[in-house]
Protein backbone atom coordinates (compact mmCIF):
# COMPACT_ATOMS: atom_id res chain seq x y z
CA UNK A 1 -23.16 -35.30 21.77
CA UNK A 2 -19.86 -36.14 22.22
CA UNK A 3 -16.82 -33.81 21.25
CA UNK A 4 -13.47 -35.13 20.59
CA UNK A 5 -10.53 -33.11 22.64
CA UNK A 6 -7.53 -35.64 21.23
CA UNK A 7 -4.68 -34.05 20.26
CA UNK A 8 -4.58 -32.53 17.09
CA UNK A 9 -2.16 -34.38 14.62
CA UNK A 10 -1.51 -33.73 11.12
CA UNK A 11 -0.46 -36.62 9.07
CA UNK A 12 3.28 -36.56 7.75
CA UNK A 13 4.74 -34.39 10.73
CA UNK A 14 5.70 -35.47 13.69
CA UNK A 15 3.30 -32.65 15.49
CA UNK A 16 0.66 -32.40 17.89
CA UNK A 17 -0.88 -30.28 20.17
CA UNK A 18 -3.70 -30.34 22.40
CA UNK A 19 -7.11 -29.33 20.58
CA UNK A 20 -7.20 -26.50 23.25
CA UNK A 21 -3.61 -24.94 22.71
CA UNK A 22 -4.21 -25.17 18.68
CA UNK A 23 -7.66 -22.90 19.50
CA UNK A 24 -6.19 -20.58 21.90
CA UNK A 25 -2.99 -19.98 19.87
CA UNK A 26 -4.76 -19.04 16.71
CA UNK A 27 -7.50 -16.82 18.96
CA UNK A 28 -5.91 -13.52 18.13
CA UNK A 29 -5.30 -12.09 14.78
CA UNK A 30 -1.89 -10.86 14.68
CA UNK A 31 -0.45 -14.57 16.58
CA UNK A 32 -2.40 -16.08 13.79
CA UNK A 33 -0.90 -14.02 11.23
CA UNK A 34 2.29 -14.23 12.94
CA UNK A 35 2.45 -18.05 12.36
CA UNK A 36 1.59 -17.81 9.03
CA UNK A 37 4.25 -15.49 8.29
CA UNK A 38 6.73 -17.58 10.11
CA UNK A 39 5.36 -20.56 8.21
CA UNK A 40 6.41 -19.30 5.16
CA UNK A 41 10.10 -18.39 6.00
CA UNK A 42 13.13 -20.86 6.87
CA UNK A 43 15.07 -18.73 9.36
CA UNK A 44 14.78 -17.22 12.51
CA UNK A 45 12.93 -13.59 11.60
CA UNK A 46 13.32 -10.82 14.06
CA UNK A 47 10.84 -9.39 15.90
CA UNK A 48 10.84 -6.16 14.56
CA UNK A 49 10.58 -7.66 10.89
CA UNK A 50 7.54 -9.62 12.26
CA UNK A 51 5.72 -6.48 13.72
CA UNK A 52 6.48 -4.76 10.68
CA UNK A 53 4.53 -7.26 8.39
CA UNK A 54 1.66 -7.58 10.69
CA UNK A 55 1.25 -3.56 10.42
CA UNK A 56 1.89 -3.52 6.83
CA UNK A 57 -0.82 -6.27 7.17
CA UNK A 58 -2.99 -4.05 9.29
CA UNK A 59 -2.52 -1.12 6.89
CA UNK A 60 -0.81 1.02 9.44
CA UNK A 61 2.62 0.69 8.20
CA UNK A 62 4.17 3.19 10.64
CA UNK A 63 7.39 2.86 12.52
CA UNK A 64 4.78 3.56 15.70
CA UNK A 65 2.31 1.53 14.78
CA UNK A 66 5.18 -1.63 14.14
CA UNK A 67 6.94 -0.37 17.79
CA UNK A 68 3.16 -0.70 19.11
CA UNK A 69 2.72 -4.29 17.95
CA UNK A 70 6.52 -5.37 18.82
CA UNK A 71 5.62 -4.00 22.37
CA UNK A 72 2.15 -6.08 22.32
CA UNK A 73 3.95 -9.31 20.90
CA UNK A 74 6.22 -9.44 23.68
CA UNK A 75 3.65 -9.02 26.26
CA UNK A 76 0.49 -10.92 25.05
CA UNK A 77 2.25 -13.55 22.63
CA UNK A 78 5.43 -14.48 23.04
CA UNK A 79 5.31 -16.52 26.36
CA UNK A 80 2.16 -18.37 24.72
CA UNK A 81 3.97 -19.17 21.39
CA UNK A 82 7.27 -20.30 23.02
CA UNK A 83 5.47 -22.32 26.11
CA UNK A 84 3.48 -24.27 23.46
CA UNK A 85 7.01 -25.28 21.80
CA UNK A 86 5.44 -23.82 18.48
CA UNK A 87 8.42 -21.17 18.83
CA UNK A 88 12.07 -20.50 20.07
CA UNK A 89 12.47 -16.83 21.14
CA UNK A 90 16.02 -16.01 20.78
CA UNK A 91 16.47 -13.02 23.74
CA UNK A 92 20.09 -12.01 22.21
CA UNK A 93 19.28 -11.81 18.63
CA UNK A 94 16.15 -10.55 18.93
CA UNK A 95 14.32 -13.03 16.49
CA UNK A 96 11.53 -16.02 16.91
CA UNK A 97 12.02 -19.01 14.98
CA UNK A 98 8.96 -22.03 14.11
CA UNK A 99 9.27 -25.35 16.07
CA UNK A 100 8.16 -28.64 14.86
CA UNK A 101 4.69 -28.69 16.98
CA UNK A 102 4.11 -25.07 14.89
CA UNK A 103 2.74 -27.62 12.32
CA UNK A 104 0.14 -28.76 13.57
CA UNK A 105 -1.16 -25.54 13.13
CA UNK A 106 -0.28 -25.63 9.23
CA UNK A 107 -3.71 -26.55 7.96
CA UNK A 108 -5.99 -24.37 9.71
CA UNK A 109 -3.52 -21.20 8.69
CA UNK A 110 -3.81 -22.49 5.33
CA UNK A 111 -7.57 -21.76 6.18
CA UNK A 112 -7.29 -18.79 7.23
CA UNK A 113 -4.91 -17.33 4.77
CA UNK A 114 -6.24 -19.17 1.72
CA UNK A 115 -5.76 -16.00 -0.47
CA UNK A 116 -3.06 -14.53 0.49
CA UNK A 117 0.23 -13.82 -1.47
């Protein structure tokens, strides 16, 4: 049996990524979640706002617990997201905006997420 590794498109957008980068992006929990909050919003969102969703998320909405996660974005997530274009990190302002290629991802997150608010 053959498996197809083509890129993965989604018809109407202008996105694609490589089979491989759509698994490996949406591996952890909290980058998946991530994307699917930043799916949802127009504008750039700061990094602290996004760590503070993913442990209200988490039920551990502490200023520690969101300071853990902020901590743990930049070191296990944020290179990943922003070298797969699917985000622009903004070092100044502090904030990560969605790119184009972040919709490819749009239809598994939908998946994943199917019943949330």
């Amino acid at each position: 049996m053959k498996t197809d590794i083509s890129d993965v498109d989604t018809s109407g957008t202008d996105a694609a990524l490589p089979s491989n980068t759509v698994f490996e992006l949406l591996l952890d929990e909290q980058r998946r979640y991530a994307l699917y909050y930043l799916s949802r919003r127009v504008d750039a969102v700061s990094i602290e706002e996004l760590a503070d969703r993913i442990a209200d998320r988490e039920g551990q909405p502490t200023p520690e617990r969101a300071e853990q996660i902020v901590v743990e974005f930049h070191h296990n997530h944020l290179r990943k997201l922003v070298e797969s274009e699917v985000l622009r990190y903004d070092a100044d302002a502090g904030t990560v905006e969605r790119q184009a290629a972040a919709r490819a991802l749009d239809p598994y997150l939908e998946l994943v997420f199917v019943n949330d608010p």
